[in-house]
C-alpha atoms as a PDB file:
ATOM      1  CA  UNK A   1     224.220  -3.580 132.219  1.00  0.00           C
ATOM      2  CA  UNK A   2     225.078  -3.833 135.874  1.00  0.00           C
ATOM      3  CA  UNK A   3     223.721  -1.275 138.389  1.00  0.00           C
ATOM      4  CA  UNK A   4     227.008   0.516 139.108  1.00  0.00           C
ATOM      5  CA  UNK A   5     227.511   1.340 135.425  1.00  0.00           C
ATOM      6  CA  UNK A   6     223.692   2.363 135.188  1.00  0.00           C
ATOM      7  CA  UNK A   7     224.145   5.088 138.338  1.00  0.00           C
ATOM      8  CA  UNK A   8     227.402   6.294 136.188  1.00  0.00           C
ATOM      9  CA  UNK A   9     225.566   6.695 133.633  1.00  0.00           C
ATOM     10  CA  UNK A  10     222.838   9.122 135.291  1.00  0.00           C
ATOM     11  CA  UNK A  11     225.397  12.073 136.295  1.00  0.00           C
ATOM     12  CA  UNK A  12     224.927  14.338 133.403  1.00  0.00           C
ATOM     13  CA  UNK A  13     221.363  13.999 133.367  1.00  0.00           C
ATOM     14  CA  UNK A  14     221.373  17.605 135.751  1.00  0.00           C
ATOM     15  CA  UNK A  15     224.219  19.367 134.054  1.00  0.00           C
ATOM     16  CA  UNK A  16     225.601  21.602 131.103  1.00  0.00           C
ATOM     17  CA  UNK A  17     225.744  19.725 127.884  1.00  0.00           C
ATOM     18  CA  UNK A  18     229.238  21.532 127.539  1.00  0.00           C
ATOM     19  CA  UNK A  19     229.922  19.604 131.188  1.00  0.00           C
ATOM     20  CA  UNK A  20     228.942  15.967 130.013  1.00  0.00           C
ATOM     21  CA  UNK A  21     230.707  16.388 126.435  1.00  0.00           C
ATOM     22  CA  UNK A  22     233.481  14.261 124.770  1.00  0.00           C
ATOM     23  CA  UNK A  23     235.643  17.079 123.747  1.00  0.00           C
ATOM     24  CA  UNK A  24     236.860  14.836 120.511  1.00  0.00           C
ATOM     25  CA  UNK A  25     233.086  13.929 119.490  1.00  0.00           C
ATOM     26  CA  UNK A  26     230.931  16.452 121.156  1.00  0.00           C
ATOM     27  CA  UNK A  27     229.164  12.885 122.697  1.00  0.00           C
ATOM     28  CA  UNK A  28     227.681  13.383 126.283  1.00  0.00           C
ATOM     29  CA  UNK A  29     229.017  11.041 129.102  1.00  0.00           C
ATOM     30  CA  UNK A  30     228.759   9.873 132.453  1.00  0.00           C
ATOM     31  CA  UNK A  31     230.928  11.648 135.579  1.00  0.00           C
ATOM     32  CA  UNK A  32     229.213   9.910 138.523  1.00  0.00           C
ATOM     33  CA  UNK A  33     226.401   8.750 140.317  1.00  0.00           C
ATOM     34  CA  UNK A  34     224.594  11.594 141.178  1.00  0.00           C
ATOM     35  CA  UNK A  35     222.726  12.494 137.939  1.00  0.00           C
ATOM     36  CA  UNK A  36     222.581  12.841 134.519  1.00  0.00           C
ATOM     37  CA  UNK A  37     221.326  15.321 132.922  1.00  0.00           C
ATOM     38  CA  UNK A  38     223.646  17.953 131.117  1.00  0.00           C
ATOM     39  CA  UNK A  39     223.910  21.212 132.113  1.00  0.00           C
ATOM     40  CA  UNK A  40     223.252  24.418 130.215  1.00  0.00           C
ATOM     41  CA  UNK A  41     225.423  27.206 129.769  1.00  0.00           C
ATOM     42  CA  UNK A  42     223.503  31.196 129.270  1.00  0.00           C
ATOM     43  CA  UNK A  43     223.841  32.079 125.756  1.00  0.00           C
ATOM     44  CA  UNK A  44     223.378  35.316 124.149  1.00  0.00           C
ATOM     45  CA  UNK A  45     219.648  34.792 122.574  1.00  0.00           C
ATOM     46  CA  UNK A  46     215.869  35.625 123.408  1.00  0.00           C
ATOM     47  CA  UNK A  47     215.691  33.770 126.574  1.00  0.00           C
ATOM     48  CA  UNK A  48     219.104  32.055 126.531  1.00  0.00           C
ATOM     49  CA  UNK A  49     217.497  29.652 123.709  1.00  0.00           C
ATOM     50  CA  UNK A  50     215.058  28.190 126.481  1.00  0.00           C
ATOM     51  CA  UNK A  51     212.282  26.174 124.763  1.00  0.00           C
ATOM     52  CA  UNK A  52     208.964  27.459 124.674  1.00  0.00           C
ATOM     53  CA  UNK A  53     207.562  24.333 126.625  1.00  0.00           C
ATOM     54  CA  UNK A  54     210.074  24.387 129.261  1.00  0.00           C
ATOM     55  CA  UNK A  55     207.843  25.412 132.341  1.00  0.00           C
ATOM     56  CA  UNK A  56     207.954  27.941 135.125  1.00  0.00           C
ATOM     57  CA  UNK A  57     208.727  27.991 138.714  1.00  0.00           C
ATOM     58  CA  UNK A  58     205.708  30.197 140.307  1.00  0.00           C
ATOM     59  CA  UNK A  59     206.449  29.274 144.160  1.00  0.00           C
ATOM     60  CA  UNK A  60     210.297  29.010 144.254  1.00  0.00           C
ATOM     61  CA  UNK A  61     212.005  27.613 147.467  1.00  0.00           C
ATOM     62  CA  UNK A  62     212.402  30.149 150.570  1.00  0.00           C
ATOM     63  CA  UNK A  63     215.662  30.247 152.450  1.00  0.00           C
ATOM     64  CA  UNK A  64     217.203  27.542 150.150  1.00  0.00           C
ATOM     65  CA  UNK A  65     219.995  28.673 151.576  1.00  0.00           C
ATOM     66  CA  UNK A  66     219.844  26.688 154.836  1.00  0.00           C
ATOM     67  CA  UNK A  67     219.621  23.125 152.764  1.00  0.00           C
ATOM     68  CA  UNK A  68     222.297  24.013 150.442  1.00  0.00           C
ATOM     69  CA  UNK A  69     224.201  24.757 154.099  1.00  0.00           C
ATOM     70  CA  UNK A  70     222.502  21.141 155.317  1.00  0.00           C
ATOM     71  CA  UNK A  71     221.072  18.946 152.402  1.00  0.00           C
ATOM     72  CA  UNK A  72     219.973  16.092 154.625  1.00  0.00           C
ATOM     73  CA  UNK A  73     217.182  18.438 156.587  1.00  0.00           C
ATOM     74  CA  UNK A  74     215.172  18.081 153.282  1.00  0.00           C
ATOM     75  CA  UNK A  75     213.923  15.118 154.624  1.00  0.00           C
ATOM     76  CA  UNK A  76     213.848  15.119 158.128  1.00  0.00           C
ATOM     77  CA  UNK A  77     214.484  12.099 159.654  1.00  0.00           C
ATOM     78  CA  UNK A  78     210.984  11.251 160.736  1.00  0.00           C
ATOM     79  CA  UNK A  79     210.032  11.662 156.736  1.00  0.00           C
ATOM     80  CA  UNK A  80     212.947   9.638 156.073  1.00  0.00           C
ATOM     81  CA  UNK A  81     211.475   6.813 158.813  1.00  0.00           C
ATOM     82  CA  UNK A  82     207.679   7.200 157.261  1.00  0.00           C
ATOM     83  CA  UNK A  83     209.514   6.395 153.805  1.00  0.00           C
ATOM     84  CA  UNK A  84     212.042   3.542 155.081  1.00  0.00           C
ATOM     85  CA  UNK A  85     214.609   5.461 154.999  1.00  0.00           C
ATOM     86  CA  UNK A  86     217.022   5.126 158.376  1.00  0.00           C
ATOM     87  CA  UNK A  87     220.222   6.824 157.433  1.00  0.00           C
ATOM     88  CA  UNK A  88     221.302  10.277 156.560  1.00  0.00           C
ATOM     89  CA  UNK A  89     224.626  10.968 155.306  1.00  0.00           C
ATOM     90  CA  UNK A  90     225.875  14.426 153.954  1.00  0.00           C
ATOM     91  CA  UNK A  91     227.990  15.736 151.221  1.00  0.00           C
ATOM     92  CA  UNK A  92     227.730  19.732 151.077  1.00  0.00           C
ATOM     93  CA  UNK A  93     231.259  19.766 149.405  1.00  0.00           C
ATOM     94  CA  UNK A  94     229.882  17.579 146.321  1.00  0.00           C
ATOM     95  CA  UNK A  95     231.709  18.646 143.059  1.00  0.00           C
ATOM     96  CA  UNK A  96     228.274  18.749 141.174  1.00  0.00           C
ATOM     97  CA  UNK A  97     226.322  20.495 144.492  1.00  0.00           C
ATOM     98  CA  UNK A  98     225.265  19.873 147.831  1.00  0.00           C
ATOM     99  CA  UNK A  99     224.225  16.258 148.162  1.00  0.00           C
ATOM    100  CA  UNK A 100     222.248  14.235 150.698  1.00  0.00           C
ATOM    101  CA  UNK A 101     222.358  10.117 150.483  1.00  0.00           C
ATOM    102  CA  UNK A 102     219.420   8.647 152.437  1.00  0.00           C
ATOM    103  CA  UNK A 103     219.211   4.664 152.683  1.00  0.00           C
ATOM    104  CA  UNK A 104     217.662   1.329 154.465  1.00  0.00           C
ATOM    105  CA  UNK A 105     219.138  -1.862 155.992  1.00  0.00           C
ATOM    106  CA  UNK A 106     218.409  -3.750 152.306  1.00  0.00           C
ATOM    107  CA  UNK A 107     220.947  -1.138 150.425  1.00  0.00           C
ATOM    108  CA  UNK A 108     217.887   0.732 148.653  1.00  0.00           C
ATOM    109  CA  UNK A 109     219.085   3.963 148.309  1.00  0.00           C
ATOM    110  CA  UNK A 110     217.644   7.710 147.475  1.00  0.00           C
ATOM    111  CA  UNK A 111     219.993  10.472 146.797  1.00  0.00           C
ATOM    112  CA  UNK A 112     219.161  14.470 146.300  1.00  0.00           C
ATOM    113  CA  UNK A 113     221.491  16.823 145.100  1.00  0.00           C
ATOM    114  CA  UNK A 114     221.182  21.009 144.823  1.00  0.00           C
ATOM    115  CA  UNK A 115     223.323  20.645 141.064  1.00  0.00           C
ATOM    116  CA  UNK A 116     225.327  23.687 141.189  1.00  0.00           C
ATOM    117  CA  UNK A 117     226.111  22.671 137.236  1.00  0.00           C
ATOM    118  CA  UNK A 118     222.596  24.118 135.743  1.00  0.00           C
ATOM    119  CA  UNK A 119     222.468  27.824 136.077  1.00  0.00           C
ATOM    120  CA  UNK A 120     218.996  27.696 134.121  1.00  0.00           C
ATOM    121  CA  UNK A 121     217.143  25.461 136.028  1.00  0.00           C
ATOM    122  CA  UNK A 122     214.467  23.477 134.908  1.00  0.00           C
ATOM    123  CA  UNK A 123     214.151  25.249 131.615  1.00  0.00           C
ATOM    124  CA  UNK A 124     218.077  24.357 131.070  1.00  0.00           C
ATOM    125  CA  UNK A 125     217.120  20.190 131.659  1.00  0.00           C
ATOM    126  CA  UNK A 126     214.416  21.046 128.741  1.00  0.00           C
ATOM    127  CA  UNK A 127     217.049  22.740 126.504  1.00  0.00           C
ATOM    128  CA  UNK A 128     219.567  20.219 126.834  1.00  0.00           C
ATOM    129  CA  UNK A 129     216.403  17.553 125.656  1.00  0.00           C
ATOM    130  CA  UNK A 130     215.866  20.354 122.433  1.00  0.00           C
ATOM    131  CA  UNK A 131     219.549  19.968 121.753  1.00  0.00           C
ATOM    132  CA  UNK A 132     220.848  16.722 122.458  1.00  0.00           C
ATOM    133  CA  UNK A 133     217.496  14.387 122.348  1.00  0.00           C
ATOM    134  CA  UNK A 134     219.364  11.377 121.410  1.00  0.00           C
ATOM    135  CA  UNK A 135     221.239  11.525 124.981  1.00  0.00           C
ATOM    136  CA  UNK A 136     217.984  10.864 126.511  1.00  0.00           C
ATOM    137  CA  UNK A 137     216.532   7.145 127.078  1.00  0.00           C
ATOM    138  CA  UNK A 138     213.388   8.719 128.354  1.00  0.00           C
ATOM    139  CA  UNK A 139     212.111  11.702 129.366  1.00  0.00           C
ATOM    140  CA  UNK A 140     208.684  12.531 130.771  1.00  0.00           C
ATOM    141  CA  UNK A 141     207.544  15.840 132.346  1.00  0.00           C
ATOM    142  CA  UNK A 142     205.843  15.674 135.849  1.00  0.00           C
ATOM    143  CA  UNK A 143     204.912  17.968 138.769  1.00  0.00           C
ATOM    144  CA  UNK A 144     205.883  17.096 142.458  1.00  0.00           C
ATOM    145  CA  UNK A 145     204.201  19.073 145.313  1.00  0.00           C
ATOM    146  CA  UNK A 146     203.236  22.049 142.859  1.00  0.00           C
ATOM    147  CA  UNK A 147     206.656  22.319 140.973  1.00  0.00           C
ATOM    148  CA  UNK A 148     207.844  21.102 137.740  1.00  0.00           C
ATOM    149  CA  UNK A 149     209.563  18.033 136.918  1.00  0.00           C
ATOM    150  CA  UNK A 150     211.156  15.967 134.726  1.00  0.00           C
ATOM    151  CA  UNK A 151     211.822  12.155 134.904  1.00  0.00           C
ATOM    152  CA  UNK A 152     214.777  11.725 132.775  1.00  0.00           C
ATOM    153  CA  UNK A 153     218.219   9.670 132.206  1.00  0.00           C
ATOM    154  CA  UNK A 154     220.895   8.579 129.596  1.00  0.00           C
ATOM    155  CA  UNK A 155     219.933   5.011 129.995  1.00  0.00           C
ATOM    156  CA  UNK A 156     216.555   3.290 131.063  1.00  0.00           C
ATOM    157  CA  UNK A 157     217.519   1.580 134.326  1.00  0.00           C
ATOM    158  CA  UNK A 158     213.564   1.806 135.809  1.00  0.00           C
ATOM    159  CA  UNK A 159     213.080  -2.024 135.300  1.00  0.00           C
ATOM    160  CA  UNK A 160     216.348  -2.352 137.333  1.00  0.00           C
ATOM    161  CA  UNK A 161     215.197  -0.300 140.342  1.00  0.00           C
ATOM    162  CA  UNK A 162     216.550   3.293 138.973  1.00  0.00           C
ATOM    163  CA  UNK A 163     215.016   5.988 138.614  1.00  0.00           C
ATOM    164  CA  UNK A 164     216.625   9.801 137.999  1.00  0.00           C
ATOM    165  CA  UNK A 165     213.914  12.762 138.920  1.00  0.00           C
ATOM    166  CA  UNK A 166     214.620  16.826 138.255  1.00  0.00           C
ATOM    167  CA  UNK A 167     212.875  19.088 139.943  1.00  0.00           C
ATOM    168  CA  UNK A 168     212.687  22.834 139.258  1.00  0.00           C
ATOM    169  CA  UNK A 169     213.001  24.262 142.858  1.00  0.00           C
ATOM    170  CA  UNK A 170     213.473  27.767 141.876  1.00  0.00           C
ATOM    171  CA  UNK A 171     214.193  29.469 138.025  1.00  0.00           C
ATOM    172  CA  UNK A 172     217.786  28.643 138.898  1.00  0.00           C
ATOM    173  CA  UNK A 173     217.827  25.332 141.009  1.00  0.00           C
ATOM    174  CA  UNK A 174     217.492  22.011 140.195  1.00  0.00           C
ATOM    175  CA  UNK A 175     217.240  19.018 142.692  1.00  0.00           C
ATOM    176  CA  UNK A 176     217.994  15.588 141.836  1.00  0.00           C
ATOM    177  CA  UNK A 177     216.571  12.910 142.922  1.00  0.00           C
ATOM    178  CA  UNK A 178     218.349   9.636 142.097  1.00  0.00           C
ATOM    179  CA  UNK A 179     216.906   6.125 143.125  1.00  0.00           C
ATOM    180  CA  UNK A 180     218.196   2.630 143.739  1.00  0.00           C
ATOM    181  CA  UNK A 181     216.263   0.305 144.781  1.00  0.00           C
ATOM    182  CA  UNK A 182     217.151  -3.764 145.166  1.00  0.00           C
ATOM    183  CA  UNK A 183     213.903  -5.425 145.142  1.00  0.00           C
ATOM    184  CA  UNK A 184     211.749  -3.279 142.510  1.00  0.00           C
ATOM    185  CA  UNK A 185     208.817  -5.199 140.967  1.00  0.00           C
ATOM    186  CA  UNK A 186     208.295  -3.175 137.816  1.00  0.00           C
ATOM    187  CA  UNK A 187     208.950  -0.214 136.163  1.00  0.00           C
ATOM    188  CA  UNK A 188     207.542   2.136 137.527  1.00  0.00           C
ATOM    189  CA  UNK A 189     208.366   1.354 141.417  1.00  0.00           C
ATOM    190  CA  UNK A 190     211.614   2.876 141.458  1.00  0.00           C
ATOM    191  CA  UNK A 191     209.982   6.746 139.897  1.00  0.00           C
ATOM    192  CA  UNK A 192     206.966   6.477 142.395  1.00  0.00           C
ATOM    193  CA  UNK A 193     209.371   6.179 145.134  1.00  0.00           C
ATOM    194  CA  UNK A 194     211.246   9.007 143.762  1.00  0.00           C
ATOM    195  CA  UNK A 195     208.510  11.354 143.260  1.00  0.00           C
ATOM    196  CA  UNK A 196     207.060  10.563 146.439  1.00  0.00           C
ATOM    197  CA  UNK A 197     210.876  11.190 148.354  1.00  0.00           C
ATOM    198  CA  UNK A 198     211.305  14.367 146.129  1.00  0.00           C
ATOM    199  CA  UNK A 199     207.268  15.434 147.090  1.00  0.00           C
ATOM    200  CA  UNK A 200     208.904  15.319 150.575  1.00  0.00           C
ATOM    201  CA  UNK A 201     211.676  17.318 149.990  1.00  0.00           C
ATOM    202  CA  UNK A 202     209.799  19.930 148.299  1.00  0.00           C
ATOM    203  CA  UNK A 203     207.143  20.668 150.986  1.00  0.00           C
ATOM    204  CA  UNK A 204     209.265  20.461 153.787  1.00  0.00           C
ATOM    205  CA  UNK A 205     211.791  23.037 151.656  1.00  0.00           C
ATOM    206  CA  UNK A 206     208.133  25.196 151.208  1.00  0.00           C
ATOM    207  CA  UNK A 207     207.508  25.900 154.716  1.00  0.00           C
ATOM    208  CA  UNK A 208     210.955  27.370 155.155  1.00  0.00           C
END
């Protein structure tokens, strides 16, 4: 499968299942390249249906306001240097949320994005896995900087230099990180480098 239709395929990963649906089938798919996991809409139950494992945000983001506003100055450009990272370009008008694209001479690229598509944060990636487990090619919890985390996608691109990273940022805001790199040398390159860009984001976000 070629890289472009692998990035297509990681936009629902962050949003509603209702939002990456096949209205005919009821079969998630792809929008575009920013992630991939489907969103979840409130319901009426205990908890909006949340699963019992899906974890909590205990220090949410400050002032997320100001990234939202400017989603590049979650990595500041001497973070973005330290990681090999030398250009910045902004999308705060992004249909699926404010959106920063960060990327290097050799094309690797790392992109975040504030989904605006998952009003139940973290705990809505973890009810989308409950529902619609099938959609997932993997899925494996992690923490970055103290917050909770989920590596996930639709298809299993790691080998290929892609990797597709939630993070729970506060109890309603996910960030995406979504990684492409050209040269990876095994499977897990591509997720280390997007843990260790979306550990960035999340401590620079802490201190306000």
């Amino acid at each position: 499968m070629t890289r472009a239709l692998m990035l297509v395929a990681a936009v629902c990963i962050g949003l509603t299942s209702a939002a990456c649906s096949n209205d005919e089938d009821g079969i998630p798919v792809g929008g575009d390249n920013i992630d991939s996991t489907p969103s979840s809409t409130p319901g009426n139950g205990a908890d909006d249906g949340v699963p019992q494992n899906a974890p909590k945000v205990s220090n949410p983001i400050p002032n997320l306001e100001k990234y939202l506003q400017k989603p590049c100055d979650a990595i500041p450009k001497e973070q973005a240097r330290q990681l090999g990272l030398s250009t910045a370009t902004p999308n705060p008008d992004h249909d699926n949320g404010p959106t920063c694209e960060f990327a290097d001479e050799q094309g690797n690229r790392v992109t975040i994005n504030f989904n605006n598509k998952q009003p139940l944060g973290i705990a809505g990636v973890y009810r989308n896995h409950e529902q619609i487990p099938q959609f997932y090619e993997y899925f494996e919890p992690t923490e970055v900087a103290g917050f909770p985390g989920v590596f996930a996608d639709s298809i299993d691109g790691r080998a290929d230099g892609l990797c597709n990273l939630a993070v729970g940022i506060t109890e309603n805001q996910v960030l995406t990180v979504t990684v492409s790199i050209r040269q990876a040398t095994g499977e897990s390159d591509s997720c280390k480098f997007a843990k260790k860009a979306a550990e960035t984001a999340a401590t620079t976000m802490s201190r306000g």
